[in-house]
Every structure is written in C-alpha cells, then in structure tokens.
N, C-alpha and C. Protein backbone atom coordinates (compact mmCIF):
# COMPACT_ATOMS: atom_id res chain seq x y z
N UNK A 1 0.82 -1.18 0.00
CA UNK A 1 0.00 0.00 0.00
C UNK A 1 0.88 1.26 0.00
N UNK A 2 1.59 1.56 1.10
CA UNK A 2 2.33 2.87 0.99
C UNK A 2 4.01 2.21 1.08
N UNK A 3 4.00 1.14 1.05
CA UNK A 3 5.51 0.33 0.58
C UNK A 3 6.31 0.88 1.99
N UNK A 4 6.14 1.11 3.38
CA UNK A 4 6.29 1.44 4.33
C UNK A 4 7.50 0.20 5.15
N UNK A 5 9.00 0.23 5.48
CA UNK A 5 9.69 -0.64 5.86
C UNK A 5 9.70 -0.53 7.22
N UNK A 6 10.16 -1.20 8.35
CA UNK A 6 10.43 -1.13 9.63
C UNK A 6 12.05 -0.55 9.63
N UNK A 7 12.38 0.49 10.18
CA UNK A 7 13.88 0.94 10.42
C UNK A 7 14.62 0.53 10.98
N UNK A 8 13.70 0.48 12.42
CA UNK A 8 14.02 0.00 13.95
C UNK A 8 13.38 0.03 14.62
N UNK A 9 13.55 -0.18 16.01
CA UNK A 9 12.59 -0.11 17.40
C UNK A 9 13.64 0.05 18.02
N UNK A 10 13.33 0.67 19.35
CA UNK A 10 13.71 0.83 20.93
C UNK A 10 14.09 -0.18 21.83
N UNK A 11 15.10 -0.50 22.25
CA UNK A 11 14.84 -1.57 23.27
C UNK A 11 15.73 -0.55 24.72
N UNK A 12 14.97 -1.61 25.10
CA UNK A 12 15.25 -0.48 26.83
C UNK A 12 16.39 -1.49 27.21
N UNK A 13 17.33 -1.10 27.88
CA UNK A 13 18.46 -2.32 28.39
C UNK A 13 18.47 -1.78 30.12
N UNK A 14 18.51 -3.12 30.17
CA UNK A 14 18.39 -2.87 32.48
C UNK A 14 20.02 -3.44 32.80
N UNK A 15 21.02 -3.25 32.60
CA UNK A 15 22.03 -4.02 32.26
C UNK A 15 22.71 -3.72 33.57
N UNK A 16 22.63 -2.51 34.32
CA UNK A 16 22.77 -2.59 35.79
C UNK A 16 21.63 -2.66 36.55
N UNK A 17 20.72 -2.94 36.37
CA UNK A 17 19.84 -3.07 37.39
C UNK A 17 19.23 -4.70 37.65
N UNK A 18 19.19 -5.86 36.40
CA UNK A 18 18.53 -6.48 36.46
C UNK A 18 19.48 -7.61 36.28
N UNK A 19 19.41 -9.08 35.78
CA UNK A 19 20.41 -10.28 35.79
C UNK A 19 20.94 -10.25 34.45
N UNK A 20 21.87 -10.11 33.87
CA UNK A 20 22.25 -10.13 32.36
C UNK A 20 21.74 -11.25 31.70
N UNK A 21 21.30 -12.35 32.15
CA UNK A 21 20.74 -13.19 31.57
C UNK A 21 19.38 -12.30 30.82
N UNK A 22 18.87 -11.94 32.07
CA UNK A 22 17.29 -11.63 31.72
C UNK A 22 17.23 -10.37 30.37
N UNK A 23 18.09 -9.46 30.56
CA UNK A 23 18.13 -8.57 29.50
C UNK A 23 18.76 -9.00 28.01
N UNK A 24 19.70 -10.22 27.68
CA UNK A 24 20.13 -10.69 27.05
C UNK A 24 18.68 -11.44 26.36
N UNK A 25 18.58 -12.04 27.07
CA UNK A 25 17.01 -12.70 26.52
C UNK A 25 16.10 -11.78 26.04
N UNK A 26 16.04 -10.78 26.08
CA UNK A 26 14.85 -9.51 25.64
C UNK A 26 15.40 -9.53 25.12
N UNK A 27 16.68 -9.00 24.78
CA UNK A 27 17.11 -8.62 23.64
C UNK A 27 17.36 -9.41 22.51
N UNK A 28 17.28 -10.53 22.90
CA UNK A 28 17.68 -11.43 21.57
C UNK A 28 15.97 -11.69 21.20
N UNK A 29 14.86 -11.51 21.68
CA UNK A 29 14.08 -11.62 21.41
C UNK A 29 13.24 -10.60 20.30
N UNK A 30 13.77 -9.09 21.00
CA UNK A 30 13.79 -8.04 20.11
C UNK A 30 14.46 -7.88 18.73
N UNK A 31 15.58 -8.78 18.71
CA UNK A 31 16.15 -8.94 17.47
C UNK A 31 15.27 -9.67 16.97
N UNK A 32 15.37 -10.74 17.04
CA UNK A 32 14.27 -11.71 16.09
C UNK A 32 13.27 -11.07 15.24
N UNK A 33 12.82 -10.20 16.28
CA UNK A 33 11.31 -9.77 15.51
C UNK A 33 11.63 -8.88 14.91
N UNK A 34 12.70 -7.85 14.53
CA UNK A 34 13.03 -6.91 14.01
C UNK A 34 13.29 -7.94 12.74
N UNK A 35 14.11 -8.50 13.09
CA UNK A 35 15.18 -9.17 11.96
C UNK A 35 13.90 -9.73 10.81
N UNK A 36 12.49 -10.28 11.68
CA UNK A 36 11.70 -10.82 10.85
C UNK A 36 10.89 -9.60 10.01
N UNK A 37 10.81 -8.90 10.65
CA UNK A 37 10.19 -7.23 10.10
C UNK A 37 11.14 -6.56 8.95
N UNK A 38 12.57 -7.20 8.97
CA UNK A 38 12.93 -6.53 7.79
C UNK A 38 13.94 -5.65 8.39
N UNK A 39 14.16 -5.39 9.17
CA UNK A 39 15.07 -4.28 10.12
C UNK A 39 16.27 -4.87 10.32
N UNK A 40 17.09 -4.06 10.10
CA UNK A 40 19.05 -4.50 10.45
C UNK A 40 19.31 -3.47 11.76
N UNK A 41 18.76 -2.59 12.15
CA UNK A 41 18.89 -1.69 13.31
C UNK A 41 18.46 -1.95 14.39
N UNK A 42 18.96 -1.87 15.94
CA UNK A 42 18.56 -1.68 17.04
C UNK A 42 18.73 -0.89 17.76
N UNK A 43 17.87 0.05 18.72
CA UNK A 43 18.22 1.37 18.97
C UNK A 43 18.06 0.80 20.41
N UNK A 44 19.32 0.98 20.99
CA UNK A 44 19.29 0.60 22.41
C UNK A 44 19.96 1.57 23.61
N UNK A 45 19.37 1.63 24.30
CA UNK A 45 19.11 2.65 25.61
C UNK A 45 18.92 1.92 26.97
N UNK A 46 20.31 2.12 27.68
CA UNK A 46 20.06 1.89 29.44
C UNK A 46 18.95 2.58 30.44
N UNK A 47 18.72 1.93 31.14
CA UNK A 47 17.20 2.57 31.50
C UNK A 47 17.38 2.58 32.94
N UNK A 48 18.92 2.04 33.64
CA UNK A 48 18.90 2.73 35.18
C UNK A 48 18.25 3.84 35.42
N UNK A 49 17.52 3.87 36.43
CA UNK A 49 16.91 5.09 37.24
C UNK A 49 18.31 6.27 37.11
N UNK A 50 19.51 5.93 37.86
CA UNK A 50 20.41 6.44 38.37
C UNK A 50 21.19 7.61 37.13
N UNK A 51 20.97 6.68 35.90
CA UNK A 51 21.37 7.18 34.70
C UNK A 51 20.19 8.95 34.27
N UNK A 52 19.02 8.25 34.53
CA UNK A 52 17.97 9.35 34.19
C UNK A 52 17.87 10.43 34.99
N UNK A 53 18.34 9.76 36.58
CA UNK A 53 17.72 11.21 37.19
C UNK A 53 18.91 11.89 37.07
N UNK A 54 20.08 11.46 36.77
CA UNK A 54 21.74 12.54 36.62
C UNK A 54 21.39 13.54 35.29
N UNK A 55 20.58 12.85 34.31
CA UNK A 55 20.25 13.40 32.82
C UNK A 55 19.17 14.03 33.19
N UNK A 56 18.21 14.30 33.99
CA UNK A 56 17.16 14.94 34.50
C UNK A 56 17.83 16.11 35.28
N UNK A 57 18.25 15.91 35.93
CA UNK A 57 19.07 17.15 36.93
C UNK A 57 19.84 18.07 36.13
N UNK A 58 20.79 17.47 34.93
CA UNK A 58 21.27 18.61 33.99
C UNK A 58 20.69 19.17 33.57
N UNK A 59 19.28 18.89 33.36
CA UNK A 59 18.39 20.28 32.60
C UNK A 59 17.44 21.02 33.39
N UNK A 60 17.92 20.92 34.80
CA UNK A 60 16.88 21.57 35.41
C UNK A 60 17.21 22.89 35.31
C-alpha cells in the first residue's frame, strides 16, 4: 500500500539493574522480531533510574 519498511525499534536495556541473563534474553528476542520485520537496526538505551535522574538534573 504505501511500501512502508520497519527501520528499527527501541529496546530499553536494564544491564545494571537487572540479571544479564534476563536482559540478554529480551534482547535477543527483540532482534528476532526486528530481523523478521525486515530491520538490520537496534536502537538501544540503558534505562537505570540512576542514569535518568543525573540526565534529568542537567536540565533543570
């Protein structure tokens, strides 16, 4: 219809907060489905609290 591709998606990474197993597994799961969508990109972002509120405080 409008010939529309998938680019990428978001994946959130907990890589200090959570078991590396467990985020490894999302993530390989997130690949898959990208990979099946047609997508070679993954746009990935740590999602510690600790990380956000330091990046929150610089713009206050």
């Amino acid at each position: 219809m409008r010939k529309l591709e998938v680019a990428s998606a978001w994946f959130s990474a907990y890589l200090t907060v959570k078991p590396l197993e467990e985020t490894v597994e999302a993530f390989i799961k997130h690949r898959d489905f990208l990979h099946a969508m047609g997508s070679k990109v993954i746009v990935v972002s740590e999602q510690d609290t600790a990380y956000r509120e330091k990046w929150i405080l610089a713009f206050r």
